[in-house]
PDB file of N, CA and C in Angstrom:
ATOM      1  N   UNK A   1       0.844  -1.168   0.000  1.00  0.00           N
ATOM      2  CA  UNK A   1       0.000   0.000   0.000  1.00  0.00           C
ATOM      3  C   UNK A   1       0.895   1.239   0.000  1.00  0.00           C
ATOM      4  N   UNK A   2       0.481   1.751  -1.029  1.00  0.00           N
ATOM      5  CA  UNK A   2       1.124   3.222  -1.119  1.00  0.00           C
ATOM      6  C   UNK A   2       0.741   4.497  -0.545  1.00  0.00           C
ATOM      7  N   UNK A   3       0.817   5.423   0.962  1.00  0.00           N
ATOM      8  CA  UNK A   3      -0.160   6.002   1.165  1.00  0.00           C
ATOM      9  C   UNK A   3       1.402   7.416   1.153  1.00  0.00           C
ATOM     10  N   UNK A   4       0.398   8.806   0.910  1.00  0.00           N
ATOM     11  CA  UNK A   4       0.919   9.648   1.043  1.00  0.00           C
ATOM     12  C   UNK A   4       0.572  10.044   3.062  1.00  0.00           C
ATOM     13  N   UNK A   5       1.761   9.971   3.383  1.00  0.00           N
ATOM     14  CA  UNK A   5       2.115  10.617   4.665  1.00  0.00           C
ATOM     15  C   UNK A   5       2.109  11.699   4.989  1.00  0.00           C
ATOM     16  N   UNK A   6       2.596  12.855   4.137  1.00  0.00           N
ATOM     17  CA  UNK A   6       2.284  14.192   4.926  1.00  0.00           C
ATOM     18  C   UNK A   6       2.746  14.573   3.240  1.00  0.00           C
ATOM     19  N   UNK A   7       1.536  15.819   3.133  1.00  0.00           N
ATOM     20  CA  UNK A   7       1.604  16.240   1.736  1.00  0.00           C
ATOM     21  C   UNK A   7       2.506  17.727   2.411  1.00  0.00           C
ATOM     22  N   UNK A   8       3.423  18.161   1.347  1.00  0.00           N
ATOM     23  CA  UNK A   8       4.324  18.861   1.192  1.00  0.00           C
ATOM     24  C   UNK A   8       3.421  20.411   1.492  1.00  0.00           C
ATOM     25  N   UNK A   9       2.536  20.600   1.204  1.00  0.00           N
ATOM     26  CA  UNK A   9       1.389  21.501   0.779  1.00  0.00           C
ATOM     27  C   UNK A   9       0.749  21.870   2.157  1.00  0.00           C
ATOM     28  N   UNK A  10       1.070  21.136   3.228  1.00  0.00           N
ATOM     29  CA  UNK A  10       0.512  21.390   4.650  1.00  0.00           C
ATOM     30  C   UNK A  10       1.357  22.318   5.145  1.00  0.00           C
ATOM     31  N   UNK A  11       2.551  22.009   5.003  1.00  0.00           N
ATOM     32  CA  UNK A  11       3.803  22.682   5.825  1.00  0.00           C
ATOM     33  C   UNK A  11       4.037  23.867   4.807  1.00  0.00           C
ATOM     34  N   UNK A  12       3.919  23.988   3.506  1.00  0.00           N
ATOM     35  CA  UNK A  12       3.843  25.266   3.139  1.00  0.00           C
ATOM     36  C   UNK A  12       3.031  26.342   3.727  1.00  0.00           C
ATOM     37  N   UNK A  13       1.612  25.621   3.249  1.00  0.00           N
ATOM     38  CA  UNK A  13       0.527  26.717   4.095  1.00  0.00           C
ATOM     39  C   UNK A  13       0.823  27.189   5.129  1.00  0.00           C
ATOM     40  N   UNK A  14       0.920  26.294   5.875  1.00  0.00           N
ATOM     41  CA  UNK A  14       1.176  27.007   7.632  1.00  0.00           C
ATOM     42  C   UNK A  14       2.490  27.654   7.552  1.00  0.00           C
ATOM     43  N   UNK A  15       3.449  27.781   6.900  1.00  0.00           N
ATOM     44  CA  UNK A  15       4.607  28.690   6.656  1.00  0.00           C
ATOM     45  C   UNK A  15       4.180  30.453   6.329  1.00  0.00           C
ATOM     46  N   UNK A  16       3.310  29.856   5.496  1.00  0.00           N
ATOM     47  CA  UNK A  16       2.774  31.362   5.102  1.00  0.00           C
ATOM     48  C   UNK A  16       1.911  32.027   5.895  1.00  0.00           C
ATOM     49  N   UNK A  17       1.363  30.665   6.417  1.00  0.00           N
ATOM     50  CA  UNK A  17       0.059  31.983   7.489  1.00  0.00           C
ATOM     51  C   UNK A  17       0.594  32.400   8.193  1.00  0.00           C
ATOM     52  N   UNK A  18       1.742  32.021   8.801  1.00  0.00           N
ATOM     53  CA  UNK A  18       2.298  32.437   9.828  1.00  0.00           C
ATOM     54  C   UNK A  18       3.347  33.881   9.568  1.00  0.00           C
ATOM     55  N   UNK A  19       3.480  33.758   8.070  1.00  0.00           N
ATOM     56  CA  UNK A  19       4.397  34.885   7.631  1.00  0.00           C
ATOM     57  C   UNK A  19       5.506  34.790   7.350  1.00  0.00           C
ATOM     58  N   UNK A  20       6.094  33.317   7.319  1.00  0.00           N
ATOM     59  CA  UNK A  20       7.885  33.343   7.766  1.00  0.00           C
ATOM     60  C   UNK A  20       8.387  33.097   6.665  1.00  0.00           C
ATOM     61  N   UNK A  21       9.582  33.448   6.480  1.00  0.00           N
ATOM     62  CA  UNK A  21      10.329  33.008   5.041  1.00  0.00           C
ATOM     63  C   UNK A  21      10.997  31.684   5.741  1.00  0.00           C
ATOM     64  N   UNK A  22      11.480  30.916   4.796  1.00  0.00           N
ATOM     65  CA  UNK A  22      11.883  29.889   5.435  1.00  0.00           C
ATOM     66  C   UNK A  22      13.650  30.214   6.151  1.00  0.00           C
ATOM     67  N   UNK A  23      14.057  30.969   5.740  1.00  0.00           N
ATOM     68  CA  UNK A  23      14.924  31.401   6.676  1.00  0.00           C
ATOM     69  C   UNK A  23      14.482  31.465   8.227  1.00  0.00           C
ATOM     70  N   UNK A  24      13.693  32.213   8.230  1.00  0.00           N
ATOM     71  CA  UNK A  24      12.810  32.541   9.859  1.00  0.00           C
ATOM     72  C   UNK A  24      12.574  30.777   9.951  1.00  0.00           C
ATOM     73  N   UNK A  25      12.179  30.398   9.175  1.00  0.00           N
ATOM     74  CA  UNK A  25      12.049  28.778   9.902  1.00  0.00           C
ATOM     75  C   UNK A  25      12.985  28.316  10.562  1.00  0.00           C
ATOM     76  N   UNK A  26      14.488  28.050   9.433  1.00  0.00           N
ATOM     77  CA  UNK A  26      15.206  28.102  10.086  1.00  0.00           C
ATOM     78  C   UNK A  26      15.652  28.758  11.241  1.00  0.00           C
ATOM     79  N   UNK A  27      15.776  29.922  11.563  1.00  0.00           N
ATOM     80  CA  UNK A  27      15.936  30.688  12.788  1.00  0.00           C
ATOM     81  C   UNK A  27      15.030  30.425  14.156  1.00  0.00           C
ATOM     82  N   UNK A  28      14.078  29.715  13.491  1.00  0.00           N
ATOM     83  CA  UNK A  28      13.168  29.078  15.122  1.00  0.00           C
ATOM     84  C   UNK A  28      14.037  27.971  15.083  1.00  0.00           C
ATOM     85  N   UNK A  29      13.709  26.683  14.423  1.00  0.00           N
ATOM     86  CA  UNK A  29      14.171  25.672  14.478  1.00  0.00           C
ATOM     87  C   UNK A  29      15.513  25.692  15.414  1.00  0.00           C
ATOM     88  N   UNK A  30      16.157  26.826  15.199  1.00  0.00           N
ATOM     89  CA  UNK A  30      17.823  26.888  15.948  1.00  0.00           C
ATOM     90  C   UNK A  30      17.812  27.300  17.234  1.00  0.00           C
ATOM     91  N   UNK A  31      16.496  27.777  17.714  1.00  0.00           N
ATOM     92  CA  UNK A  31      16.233  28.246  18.979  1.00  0.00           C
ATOM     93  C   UNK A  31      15.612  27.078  19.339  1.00  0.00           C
ATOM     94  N   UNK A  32      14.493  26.092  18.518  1.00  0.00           N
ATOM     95  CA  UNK A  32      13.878  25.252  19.563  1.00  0.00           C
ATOM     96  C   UNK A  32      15.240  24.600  19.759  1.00  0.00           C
ATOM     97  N   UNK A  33      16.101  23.960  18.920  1.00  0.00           N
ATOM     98  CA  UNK A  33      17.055  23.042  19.037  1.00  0.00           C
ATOM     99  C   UNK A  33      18.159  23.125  20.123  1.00  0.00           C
ATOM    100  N   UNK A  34      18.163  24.161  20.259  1.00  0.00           N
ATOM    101  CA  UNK A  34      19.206  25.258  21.238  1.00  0.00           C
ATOM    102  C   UNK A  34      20.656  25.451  21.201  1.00  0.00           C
ATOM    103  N   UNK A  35      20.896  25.097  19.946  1.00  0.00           N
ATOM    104  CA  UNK A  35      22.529  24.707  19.588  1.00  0.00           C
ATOM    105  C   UNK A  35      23.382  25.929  18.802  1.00  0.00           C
ATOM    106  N   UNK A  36      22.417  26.968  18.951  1.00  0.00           N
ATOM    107  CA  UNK A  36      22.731  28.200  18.735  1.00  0.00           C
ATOM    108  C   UNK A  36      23.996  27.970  17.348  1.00  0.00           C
ATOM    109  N   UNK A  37      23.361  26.858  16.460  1.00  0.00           N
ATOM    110  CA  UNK A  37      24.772  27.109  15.365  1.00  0.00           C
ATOM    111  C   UNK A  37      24.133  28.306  14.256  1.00  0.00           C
ATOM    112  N   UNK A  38      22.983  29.229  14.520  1.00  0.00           N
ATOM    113  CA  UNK A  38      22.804  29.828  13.662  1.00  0.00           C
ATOM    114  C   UNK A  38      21.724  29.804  12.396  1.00  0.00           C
ATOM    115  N   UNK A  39      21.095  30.633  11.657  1.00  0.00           N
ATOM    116  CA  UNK A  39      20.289  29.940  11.046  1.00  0.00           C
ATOM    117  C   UNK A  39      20.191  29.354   9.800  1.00  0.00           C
ATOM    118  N   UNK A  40      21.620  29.701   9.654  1.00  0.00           N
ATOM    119  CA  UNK A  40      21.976  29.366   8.388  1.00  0.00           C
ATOM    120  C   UNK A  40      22.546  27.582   8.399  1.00  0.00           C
ATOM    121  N   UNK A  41      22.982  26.981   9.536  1.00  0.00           N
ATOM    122  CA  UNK A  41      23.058  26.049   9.188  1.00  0.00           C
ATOM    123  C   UNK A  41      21.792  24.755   9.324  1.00  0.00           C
ATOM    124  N   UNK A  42      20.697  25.673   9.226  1.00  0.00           N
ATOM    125  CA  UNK A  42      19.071  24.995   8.515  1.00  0.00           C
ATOM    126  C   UNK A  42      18.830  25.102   7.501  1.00  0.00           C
ATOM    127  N   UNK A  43      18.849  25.983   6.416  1.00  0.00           N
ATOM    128  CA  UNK A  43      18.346  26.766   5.592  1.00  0.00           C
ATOM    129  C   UNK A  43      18.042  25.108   4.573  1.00  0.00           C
ATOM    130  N   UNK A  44      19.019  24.889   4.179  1.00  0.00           N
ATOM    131  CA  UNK A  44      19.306  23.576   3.465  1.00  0.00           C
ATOM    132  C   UNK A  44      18.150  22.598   3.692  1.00  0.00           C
ATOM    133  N   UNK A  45      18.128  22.255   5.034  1.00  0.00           N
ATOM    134  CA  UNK A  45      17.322  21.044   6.026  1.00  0.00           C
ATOM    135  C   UNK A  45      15.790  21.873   5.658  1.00  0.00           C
ATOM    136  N   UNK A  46      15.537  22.553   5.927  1.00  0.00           N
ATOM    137  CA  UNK A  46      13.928  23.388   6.447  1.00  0.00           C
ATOM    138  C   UNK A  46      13.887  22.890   4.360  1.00  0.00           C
ATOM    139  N   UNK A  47      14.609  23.520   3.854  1.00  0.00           N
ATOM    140  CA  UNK A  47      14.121  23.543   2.187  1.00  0.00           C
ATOM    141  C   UNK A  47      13.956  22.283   1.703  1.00  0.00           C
ATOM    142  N   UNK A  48      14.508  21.350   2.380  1.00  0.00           N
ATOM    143  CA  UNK A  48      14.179  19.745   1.855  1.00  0.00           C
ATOM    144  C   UNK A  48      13.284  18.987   2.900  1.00  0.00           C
ATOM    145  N   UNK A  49      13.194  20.105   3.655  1.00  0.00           N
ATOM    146  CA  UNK A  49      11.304  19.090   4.544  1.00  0.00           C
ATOM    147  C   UNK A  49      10.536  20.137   3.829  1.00  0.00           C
ATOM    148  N   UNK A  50      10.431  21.086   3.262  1.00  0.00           N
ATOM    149  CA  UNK A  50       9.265  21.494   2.862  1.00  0.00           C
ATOM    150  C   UNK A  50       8.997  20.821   1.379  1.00  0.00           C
ATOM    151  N   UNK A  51      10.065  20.723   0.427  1.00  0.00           N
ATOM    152  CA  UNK A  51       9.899  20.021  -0.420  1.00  0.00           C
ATOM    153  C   UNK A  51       9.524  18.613  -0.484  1.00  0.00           C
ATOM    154  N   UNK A  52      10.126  17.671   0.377  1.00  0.00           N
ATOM    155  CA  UNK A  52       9.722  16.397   0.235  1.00  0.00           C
ATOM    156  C   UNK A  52       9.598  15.812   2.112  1.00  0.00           C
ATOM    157  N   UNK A  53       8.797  15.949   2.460  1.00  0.00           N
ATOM    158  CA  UNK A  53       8.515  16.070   4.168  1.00  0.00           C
ATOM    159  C   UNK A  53       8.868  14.358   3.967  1.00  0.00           C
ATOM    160  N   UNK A  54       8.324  13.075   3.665  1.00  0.00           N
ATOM    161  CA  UNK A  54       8.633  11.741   3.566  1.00  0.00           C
ATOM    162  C   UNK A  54      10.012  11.321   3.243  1.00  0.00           C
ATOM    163  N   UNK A  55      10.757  12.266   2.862  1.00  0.00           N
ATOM    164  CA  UNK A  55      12.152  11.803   2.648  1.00  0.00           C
ATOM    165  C   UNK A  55      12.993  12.461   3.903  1.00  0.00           C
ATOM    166  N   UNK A  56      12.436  13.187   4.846  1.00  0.00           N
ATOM    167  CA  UNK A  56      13.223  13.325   5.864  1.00  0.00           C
ATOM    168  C   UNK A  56      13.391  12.570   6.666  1.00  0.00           C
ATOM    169  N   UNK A  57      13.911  12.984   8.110  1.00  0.00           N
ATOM    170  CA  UNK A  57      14.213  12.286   8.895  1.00  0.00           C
ATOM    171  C   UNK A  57      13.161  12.212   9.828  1.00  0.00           C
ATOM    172  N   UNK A  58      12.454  11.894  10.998  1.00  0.00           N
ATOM    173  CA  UNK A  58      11.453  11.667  11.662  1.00  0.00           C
ATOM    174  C   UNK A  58      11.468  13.645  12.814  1.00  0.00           C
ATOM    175  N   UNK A  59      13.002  12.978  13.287  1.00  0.00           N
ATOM    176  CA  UNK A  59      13.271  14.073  14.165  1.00  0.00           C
ATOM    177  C   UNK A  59      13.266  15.580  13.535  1.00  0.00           C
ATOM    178  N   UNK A  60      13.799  15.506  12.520  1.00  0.00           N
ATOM    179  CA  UNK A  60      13.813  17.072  11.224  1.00  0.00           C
ATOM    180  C   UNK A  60      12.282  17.624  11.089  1.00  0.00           C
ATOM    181  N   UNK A  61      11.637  16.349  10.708  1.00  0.00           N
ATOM    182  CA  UNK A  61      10.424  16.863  10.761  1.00  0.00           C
ATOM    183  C   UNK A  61       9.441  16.995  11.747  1.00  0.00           C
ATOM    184  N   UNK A  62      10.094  16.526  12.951  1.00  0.00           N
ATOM    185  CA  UNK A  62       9.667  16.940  14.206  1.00  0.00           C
ATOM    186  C   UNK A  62       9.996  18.571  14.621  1.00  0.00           C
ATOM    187  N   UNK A  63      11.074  18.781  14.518  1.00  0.00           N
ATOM    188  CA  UNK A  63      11.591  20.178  14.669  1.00  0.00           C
ATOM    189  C   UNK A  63      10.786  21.304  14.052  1.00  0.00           C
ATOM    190  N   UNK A  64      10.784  21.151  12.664  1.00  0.00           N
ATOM    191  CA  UNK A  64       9.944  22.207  11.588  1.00  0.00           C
ATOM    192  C   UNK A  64       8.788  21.978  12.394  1.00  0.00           C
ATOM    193  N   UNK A  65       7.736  20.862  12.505  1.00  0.00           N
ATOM    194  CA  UNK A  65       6.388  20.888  12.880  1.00  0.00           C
ATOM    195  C   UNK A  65       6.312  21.763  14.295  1.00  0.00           C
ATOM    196  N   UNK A  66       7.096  21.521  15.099  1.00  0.00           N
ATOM    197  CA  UNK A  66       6.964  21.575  16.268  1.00  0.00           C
ATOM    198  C   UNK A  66       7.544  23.726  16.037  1.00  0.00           C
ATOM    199  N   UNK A  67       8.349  24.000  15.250  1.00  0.00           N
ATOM    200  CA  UNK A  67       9.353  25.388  15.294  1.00  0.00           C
ATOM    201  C   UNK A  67       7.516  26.070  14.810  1.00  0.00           C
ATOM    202  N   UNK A  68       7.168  25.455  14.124  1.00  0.00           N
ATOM    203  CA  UNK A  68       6.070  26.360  13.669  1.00  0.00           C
ATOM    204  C   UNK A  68       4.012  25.915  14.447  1.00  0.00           C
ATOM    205  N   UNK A  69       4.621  25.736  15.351  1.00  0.00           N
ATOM    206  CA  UNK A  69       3.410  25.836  16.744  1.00  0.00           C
ATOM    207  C   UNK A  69       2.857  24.430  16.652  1.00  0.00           C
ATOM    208  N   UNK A  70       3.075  23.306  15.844  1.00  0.00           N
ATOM    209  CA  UNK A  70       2.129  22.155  15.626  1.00  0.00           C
ATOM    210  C   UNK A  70       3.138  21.084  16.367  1.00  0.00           C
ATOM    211  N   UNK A  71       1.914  19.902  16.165  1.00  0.00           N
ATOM    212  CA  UNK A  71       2.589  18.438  16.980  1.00  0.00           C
ATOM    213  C   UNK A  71       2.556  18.048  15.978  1.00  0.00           C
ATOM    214  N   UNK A  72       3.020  16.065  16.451  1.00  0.00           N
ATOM    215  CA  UNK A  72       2.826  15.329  15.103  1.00  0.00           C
ATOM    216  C   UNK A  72       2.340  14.050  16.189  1.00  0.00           C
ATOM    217  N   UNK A  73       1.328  13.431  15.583  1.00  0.00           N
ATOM    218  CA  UNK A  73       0.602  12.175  16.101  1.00  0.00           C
ATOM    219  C   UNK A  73       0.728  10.921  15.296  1.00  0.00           C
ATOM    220  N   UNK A  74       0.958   9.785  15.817  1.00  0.00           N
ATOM    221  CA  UNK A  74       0.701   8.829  15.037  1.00  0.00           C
ATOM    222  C   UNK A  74      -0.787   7.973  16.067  1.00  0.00           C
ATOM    223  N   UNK A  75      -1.391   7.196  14.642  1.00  0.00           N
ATOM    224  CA  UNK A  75      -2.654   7.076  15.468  1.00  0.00           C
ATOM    225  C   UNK A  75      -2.347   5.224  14.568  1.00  0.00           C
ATOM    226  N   UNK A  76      -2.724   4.596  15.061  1.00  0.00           N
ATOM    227  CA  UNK A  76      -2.984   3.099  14.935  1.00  0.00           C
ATOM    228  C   UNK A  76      -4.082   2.440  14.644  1.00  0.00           C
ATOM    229  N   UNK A  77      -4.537   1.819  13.247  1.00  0.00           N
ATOM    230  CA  UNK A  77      -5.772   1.564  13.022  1.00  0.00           C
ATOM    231  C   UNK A  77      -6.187   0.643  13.841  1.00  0.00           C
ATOM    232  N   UNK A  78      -5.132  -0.744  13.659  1.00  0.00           N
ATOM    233  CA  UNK A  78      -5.573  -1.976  13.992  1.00  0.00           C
ATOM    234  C   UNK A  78      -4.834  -2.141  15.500  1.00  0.00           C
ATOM    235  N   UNK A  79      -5.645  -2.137  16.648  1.00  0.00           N
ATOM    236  CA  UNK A  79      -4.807  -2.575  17.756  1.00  0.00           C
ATOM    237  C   UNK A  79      -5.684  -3.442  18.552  1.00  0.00           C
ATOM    238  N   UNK A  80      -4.496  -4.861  19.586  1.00  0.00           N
ATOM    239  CA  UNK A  80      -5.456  -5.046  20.482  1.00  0.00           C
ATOM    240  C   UNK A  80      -5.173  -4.251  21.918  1.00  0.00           C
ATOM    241  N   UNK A  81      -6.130  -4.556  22.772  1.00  0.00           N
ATOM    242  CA  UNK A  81      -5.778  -4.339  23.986  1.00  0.00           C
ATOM    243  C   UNK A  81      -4.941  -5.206  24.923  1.00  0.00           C
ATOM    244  N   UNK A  82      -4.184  -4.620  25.418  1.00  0.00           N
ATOM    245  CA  UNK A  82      -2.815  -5.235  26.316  1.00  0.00           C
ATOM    246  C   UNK A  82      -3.135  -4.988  27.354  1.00  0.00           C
ATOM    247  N   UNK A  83      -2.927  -6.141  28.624  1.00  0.00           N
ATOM    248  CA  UNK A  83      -2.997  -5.687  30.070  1.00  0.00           C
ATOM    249  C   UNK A  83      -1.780  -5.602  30.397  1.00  0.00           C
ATOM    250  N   UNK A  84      -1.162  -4.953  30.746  1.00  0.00           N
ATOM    251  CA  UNK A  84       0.256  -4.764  31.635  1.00  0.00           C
ATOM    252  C   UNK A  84       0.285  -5.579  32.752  1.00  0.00           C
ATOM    253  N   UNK A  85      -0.821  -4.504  33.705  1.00  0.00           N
ATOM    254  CA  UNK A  85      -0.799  -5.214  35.143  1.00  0.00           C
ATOM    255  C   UNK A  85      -2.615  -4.511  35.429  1.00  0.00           C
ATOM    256  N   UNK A  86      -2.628  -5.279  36.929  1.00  0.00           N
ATOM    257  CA  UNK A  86      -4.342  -4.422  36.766  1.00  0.00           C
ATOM    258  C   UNK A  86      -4.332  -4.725  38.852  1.00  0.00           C
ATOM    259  N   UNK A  87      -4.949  -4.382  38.753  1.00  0.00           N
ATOM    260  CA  UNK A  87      -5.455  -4.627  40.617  1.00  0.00           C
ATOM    261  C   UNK A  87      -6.588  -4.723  40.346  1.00  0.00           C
ATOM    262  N   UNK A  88      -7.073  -5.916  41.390  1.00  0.00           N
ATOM    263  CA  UNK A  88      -8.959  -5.857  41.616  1.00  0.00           C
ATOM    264  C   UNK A  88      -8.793  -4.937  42.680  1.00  0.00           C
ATOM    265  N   UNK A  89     -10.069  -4.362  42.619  1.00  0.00           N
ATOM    266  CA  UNK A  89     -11.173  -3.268  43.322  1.00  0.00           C
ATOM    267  C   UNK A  89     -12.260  -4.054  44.029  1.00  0.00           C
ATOM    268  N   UNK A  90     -12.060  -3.953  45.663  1.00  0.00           N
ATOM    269  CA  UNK A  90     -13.156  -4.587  45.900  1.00  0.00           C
ATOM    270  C   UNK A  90     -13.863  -2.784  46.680  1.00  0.00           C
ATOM    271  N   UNK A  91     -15.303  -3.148  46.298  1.00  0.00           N
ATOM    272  CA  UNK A  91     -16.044  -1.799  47.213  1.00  0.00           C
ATOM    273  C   UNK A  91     -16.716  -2.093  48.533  1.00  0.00           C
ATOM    274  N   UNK A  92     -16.484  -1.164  48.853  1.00  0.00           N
ATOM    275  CA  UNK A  92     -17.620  -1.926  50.242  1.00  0.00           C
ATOM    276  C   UNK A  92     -18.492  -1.215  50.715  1.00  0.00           C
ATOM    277  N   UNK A  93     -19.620  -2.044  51.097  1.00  0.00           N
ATOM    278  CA  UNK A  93     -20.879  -1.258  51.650  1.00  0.00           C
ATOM    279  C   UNK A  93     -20.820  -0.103  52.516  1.00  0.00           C
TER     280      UNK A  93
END
């Protein structure tokens, strides 16, 4: 099954509503990251998750999502339920 994962076209939009050139992306991204190398050494990274978001890395595109106010969820179609551990509850009158 071939499914598209995150269309390229999401992370644009929200780039723009927000106003930022992708430089400014970069320049958050370097603040969430905190490695203060500057924003130029994103510029590259931010331009190849906006272009092809599925060919990045998980964490890269954690950063961009997260530099520009959003999360990222994964949700599971098929699951069962697992007990770990449980305690009985007894109540009393």
């Amino acid at each position: 099954m071939n499914q598209t994962l995150m269309n390229p076209k999401v992370l644009q939009n929200r780039l723009e509503s927000l106003g930022w050139t992708q430089y400014r992306l970069a320049q958050e991204i370097d603040k969430l990251r905190g490695a203060q190398k500057g924003a130029g050494n994103y510029t590259s990274t931010v331009k190849k998750v906006l272009d092809n978001p599925e060919k990045s890395q998980s964490k890269t595109l954690e950063d961009l999502v997260k530099a520009m106010g959003g999360e990222l969820f994964i949700k599971w179609k098929k699951t069962e339920p697992v007990v770990v551990d449980y305690e009985e509850v007894k109540f009393s009158d």
